[in-house]
C-alpha atoms as a PDB file:
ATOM      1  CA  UNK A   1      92.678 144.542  -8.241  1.00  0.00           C
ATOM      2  CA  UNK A   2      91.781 141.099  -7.208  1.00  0.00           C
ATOM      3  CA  UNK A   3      87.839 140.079  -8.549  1.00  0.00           C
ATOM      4  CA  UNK A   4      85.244 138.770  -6.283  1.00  0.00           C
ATOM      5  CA  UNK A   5      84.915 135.254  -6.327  1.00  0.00           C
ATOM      6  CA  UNK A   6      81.356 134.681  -7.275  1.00  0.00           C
ATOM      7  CA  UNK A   7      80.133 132.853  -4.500  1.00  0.00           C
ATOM      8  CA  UNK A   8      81.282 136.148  -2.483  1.00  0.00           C
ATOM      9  CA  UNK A   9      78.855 138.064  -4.337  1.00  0.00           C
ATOM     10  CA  UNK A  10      75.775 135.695  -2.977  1.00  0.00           C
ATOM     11  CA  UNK A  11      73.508 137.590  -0.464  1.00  0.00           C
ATOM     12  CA  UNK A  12      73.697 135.964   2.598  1.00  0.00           C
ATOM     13  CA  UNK A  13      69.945 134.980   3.017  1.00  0.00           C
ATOM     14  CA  UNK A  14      71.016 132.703   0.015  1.00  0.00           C
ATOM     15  CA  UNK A  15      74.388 131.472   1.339  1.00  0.00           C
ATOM     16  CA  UNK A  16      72.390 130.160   4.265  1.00  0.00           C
ATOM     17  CA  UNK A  17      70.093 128.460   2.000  1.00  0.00           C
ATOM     18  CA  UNK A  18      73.072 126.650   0.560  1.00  0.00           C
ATOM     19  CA  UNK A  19      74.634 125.958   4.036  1.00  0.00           C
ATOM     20  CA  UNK A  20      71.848 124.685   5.602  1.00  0.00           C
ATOM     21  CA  UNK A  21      72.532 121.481   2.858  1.00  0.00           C
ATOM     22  CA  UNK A  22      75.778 120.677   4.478  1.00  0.00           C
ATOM     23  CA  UNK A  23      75.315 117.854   7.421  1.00  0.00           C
ATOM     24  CA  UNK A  24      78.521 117.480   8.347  1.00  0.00           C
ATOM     25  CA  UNK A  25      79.606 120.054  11.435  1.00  0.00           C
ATOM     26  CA  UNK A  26      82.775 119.791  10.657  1.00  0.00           C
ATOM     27  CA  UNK A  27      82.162 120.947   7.220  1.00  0.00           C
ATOM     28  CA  UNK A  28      80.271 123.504   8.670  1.00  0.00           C
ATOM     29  CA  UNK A  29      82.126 124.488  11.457  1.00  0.00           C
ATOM     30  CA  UNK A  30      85.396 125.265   8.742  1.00  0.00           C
ATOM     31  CA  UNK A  31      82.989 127.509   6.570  1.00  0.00           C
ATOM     32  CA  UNK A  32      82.217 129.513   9.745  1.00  0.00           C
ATOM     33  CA  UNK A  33      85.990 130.022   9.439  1.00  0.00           C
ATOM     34  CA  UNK A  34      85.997 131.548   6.071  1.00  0.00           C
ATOM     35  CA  UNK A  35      84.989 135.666   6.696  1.00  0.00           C
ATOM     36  CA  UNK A  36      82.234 137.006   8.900  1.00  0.00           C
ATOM     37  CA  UNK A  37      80.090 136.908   6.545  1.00  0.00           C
ATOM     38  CA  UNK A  38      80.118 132.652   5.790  1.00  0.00           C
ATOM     39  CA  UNK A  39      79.649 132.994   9.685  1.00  0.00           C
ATOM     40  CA  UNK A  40      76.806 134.446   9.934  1.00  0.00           C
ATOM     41  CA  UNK A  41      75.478 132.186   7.163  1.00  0.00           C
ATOM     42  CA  UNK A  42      76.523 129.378   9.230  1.00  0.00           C
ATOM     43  CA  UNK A  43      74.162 130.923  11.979  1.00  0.00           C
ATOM     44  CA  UNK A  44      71.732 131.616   9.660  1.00  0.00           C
ATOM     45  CA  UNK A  45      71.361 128.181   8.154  1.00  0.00           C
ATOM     46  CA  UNK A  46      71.208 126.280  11.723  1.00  0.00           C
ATOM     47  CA  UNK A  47      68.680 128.701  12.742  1.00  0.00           C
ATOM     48  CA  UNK A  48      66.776 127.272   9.665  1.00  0.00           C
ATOM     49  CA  UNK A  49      67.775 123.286  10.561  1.00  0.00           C
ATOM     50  CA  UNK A  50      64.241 121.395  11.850  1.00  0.00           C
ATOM     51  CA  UNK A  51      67.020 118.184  12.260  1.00  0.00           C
ATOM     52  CA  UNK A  52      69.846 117.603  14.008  1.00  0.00           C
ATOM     53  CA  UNK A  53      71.332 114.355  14.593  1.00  0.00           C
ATOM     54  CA  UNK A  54      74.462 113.889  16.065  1.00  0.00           C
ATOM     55  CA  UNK A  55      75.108 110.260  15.811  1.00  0.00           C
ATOM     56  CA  UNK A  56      77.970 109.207  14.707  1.00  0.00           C
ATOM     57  CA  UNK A  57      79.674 112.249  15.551  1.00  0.00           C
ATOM     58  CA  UNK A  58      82.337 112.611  18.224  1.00  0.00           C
ATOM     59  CA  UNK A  59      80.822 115.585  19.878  1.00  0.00           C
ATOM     60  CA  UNK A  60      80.672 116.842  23.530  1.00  0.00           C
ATOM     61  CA  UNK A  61      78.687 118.577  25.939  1.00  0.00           C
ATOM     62  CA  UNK A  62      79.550 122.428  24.855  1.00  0.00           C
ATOM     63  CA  UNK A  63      80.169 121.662  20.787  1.00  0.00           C
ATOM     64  CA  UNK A  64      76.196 119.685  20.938  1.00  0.00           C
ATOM     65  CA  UNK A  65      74.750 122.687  23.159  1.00  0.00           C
ATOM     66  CA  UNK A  66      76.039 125.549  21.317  1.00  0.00           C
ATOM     67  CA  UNK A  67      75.337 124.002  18.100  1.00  0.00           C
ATOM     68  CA  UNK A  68      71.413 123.503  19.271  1.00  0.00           C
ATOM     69  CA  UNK A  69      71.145 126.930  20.928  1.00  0.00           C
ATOM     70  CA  UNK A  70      71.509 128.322  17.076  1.00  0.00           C
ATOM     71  CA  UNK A  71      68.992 126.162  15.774  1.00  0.00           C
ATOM     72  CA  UNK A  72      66.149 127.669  17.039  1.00  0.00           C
ATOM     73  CA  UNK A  73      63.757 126.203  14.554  1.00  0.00           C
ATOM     74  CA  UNK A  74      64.809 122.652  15.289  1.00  0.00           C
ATOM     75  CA  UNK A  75      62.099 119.830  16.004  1.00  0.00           C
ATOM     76  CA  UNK A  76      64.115 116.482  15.503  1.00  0.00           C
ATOM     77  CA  UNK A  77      67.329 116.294  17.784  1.00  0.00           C
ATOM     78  CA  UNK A  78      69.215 112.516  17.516  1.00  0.00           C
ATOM     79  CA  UNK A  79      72.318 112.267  19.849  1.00  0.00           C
ATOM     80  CA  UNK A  80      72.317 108.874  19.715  1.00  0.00           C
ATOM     81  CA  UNK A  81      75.418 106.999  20.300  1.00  0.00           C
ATOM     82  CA  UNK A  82      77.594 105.400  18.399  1.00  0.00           C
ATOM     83  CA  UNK A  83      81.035 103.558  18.562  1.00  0.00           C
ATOM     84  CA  UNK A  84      82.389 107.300  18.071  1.00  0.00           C
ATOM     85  CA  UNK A  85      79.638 108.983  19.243  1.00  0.00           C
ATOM     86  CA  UNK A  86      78.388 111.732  21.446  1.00  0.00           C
ATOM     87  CA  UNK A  87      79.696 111.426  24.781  1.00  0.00           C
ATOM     88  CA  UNK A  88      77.181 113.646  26.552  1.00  0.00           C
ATOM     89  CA  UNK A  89      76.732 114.132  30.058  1.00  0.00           C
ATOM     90  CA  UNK A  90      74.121 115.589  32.226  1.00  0.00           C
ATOM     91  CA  UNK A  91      75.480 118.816  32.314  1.00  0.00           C
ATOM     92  CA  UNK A  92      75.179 118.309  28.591  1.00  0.00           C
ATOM     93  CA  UNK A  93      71.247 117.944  28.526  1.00  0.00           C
ATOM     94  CA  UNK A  94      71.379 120.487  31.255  1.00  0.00           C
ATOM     95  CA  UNK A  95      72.878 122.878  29.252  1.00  0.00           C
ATOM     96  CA  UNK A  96      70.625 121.833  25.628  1.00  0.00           C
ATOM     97  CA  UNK A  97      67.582 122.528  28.323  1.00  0.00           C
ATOM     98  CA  UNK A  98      67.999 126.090  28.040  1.00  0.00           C
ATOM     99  CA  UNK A  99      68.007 126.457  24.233  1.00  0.00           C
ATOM    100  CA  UNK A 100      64.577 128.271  22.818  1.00  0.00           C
ATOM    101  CA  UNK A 101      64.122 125.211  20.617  1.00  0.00           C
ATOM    102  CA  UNK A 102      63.331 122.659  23.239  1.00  0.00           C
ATOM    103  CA  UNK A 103      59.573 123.914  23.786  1.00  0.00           C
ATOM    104  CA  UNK A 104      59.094 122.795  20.203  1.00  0.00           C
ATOM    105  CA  UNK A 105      60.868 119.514  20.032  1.00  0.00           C
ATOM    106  CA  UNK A 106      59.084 116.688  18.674  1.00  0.00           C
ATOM    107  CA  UNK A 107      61.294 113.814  18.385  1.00  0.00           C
ATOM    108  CA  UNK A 108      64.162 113.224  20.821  1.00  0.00           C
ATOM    109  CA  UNK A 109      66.807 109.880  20.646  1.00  0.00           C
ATOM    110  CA  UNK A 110      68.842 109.651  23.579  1.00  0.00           C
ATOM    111  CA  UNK A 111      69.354 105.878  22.372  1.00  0.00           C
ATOM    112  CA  UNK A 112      72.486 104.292  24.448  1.00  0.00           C
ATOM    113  CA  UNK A 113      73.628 107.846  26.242  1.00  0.00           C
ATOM    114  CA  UNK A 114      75.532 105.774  29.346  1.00  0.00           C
ATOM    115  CA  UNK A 115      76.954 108.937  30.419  1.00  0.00           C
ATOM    116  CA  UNK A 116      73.601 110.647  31.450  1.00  0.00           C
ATOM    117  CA  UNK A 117      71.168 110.020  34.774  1.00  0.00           C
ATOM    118  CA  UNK A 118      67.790 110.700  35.741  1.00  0.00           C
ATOM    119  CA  UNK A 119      69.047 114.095  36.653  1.00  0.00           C
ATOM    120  CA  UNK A 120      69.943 115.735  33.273  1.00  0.00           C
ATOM    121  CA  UNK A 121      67.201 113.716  31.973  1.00  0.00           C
ATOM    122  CA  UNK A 122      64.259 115.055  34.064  1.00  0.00           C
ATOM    123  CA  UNK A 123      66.218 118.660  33.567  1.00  0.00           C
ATOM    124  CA  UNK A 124      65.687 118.126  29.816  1.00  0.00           C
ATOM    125  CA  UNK A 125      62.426 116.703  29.378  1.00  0.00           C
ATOM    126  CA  UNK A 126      60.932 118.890  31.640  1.00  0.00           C
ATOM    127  CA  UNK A 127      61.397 121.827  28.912  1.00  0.00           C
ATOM    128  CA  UNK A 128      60.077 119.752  26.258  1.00  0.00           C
ATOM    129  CA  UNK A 129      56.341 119.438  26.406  1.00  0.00           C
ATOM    130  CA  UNK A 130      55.723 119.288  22.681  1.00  0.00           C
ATOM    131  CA  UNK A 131      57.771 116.107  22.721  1.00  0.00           C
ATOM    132  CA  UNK A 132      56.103 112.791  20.396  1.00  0.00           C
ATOM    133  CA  UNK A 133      58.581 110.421  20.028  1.00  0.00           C
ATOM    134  CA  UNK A 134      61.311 109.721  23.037  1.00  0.00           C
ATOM    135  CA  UNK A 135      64.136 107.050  22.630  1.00  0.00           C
ATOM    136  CA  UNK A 136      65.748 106.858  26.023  1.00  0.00           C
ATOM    137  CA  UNK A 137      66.688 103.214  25.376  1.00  0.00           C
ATOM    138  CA  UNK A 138      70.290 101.666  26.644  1.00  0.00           C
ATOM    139  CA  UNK A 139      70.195 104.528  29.048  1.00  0.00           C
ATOM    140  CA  UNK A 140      70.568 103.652  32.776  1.00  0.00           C
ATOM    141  CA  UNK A 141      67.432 105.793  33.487  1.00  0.00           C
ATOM    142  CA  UNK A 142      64.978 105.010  36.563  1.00  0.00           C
ATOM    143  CA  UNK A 143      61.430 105.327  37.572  1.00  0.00           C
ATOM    144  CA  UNK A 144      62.291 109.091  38.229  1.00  0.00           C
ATOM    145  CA  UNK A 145      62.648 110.131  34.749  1.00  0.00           C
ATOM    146  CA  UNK A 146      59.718 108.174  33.501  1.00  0.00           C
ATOM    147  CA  UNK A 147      57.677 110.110  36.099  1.00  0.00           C
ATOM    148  CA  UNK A 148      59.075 113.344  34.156  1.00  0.00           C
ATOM    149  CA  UNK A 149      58.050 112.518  31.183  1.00  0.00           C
ATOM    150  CA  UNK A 150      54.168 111.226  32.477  1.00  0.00           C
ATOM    151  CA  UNK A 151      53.561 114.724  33.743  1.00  0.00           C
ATOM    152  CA  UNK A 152      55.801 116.766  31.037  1.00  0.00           C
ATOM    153  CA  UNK A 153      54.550 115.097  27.911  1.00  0.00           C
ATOM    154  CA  UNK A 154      51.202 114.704  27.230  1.00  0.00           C
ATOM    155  CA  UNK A 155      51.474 114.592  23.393  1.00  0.00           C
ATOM    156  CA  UNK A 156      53.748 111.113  23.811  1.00  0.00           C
ATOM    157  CA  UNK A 157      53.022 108.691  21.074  1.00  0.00           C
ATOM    158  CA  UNK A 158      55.833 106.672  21.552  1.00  0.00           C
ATOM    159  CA  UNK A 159      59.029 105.868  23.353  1.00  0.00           C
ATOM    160  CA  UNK A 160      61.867 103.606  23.206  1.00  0.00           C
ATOM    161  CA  UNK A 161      63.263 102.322  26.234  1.00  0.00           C
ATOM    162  CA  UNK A 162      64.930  98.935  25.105  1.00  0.00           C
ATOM    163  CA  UNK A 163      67.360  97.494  27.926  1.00  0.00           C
ATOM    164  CA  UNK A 164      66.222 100.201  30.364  1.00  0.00           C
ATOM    165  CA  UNK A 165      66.543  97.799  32.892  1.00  0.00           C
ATOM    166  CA  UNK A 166      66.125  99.890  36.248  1.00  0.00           C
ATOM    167  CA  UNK A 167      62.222 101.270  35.171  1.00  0.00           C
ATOM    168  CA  UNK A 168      59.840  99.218  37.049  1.00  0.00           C
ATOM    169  CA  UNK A 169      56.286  98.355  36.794  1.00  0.00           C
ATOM    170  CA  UNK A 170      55.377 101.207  39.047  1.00  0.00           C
ATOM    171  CA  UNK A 171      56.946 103.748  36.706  1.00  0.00           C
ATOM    172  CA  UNK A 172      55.507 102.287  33.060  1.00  0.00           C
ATOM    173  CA  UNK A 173      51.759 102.185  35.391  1.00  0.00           C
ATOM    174  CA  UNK A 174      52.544 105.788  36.157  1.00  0.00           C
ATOM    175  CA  UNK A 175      53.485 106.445  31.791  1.00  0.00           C
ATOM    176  CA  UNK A 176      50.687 104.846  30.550  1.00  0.00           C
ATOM    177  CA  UNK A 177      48.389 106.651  32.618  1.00  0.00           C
ATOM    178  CA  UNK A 178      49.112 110.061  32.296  1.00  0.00           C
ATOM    179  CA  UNK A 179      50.286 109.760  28.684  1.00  0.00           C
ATOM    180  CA  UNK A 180      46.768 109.401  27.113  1.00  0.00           C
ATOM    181  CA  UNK A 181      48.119 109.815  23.257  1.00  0.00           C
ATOM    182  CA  UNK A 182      50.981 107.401  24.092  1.00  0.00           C
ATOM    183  CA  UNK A 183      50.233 104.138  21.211  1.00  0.00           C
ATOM    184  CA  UNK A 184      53.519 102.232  21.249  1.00  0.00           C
ATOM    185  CA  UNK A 185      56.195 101.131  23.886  1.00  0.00           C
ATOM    186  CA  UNK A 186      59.748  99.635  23.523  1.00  0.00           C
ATOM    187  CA  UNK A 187      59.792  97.513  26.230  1.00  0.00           C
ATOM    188  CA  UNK A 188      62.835  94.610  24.807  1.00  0.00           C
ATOM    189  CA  UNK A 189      65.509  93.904  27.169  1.00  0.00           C
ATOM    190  CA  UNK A 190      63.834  95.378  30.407  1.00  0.00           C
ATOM    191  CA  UNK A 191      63.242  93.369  33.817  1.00  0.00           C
ATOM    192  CA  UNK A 192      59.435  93.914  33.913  1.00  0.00           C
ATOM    193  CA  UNK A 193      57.246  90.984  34.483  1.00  0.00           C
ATOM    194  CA  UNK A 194      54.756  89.458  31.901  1.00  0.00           C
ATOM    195  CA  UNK A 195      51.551  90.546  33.740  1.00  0.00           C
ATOM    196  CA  UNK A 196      52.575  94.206  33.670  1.00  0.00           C
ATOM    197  CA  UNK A 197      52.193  94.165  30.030  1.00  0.00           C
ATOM    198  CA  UNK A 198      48.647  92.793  30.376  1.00  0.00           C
ATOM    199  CA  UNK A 199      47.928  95.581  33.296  1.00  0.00           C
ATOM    200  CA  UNK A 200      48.789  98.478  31.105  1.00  0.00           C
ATOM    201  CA  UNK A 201      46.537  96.607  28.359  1.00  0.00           C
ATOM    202  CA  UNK A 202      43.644  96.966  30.622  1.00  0.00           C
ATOM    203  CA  UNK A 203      44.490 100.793  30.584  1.00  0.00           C
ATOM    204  CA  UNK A 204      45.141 101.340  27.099  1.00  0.00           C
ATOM    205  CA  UNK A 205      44.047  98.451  25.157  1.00  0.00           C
ATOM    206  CA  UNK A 206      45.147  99.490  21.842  1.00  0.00           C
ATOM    207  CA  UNK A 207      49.116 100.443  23.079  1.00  0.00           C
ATOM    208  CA  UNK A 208      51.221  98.563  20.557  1.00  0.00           C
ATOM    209  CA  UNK A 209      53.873  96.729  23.000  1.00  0.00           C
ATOM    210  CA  UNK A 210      57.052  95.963  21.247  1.00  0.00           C
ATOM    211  CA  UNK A 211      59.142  93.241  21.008  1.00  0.00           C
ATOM    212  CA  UNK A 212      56.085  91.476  18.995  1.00  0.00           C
ATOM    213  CA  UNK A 213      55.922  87.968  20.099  1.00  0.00           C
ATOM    214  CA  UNK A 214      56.056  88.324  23.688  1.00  0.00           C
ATOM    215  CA  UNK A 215      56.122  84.841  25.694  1.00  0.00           C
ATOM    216  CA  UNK A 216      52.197  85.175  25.703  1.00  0.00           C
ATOM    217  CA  UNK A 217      49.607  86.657  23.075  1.00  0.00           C
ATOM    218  CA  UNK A 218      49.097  89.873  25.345  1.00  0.00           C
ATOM    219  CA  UNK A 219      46.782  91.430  22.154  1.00  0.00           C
ATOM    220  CA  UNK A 220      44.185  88.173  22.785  1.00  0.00           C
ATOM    221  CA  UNK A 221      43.936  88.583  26.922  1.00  0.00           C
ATOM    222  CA  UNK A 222      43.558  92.531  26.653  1.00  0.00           C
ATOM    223  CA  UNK A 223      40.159  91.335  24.569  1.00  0.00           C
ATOM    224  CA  UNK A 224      39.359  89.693  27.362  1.00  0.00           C
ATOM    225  CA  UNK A 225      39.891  92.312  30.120  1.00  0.00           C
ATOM    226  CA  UNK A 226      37.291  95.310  31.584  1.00  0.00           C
ATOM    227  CA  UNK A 227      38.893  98.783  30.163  1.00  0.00           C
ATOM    228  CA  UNK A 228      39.004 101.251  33.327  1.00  0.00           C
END
């Protein structure tokens, strides 16, 4: 009779401990192959995950939805993309909208998703009302979704939106505003004028405005200008 290999013998709560080390998903996804039991150690251990990131990893819509619907401890989710990245779609958001996890998410990097509009955006954020940190940058998002996340997020602290180059003023007013927690922008690369910087100053005069060294010293006039 054939002996049990010793890692056979581990309980399972254990085996997920061990699995939950493993970042690659296609590592993980062959040990869910093994026997049921690896499987449901597999499950286990991305229920445990508080991070997920996803960049760098050729994934799509279902593999990045099902894989989050398991985690539902997560807090930090990353599909950024890469040169082999995710290539996510709005259905894709759509669909990581409905996981239990979202209410509790944190930190979210969207950073250079082409493939996704204001639609599975606003579907996404919407959920996610414990949401910090936001990268949306090199997205091709509008106004629209930075109205979402005004009214969704109040517990904003900061958000990327490098190159987003269809927000307007109207839309950052409408941020800065309702975002009362919100202390640092990413602002590089859009079309917004100079004095819409100095406007939001007069809002929120200690918001941290990134790119540092702006064409004028936007910290200096804010000291200058009545708080309302």
């Amino acid at each position: 009779m054939e002996e049990e290999a010793e890692i056979d013998r581990l309980p399972i709560d254990l085996l997920a401990h061990i699995l939950v080390m493993i970042t690659s998903f296609t590592d993980l996804a062959q040990a869910s192959g093994v026997c049921r039991k690896w499987k449901q150690g597999v499950k286990q251990a991305l229920a445990r995950r508080h991070t997920l990131s996803f960049a760098g990893c050729k994934m799509d819509d279902d593999s990045t939805s099902r894989l989050v619907r398991h985690a539902y401890s997560l807090e930090e989710l990353d599909i950024s993309r890469s040169r082999w990245g995710c290539q996510i779609t709005d259905n894709g958001l759509y669909q990581i909208s409905l996981a239990k996890c979202v209410s509790n998410l944190t930190s979210v990097s969207l950073w250079g998703m082409t493939g996704i509009t204001d639609k599975g955006v606003v579907q996404l954020i919407t959920r996610a009302n414990s949401l910090k940190h936001l990268n949306i940058g090199g997205t091709f998002i509008t106004d629209e979704s930075l109205s979402a996340i005004a009214h969704s997020c109040p517990h904003l602290k900061s958000i990327v939106l490098w190159s987003c180059r269809h927000v307007t003023e109207s839309g950052l007013f409408v941020l800065v505003n309702k975002c009362r927690k919100l202390e640092s922008i990413n602002v590089w690369g859009t079309r917004v004028p100079l004095d819409c910087f100095i406007g939001l100053l007069t809002i929120r005069p200690a918001l941290q405005i990134k790119p540092q060294g702006l064409p004028l010293n936007i910290g200096a006039v804010a000291t200058m200008l009545p708080v309302v």
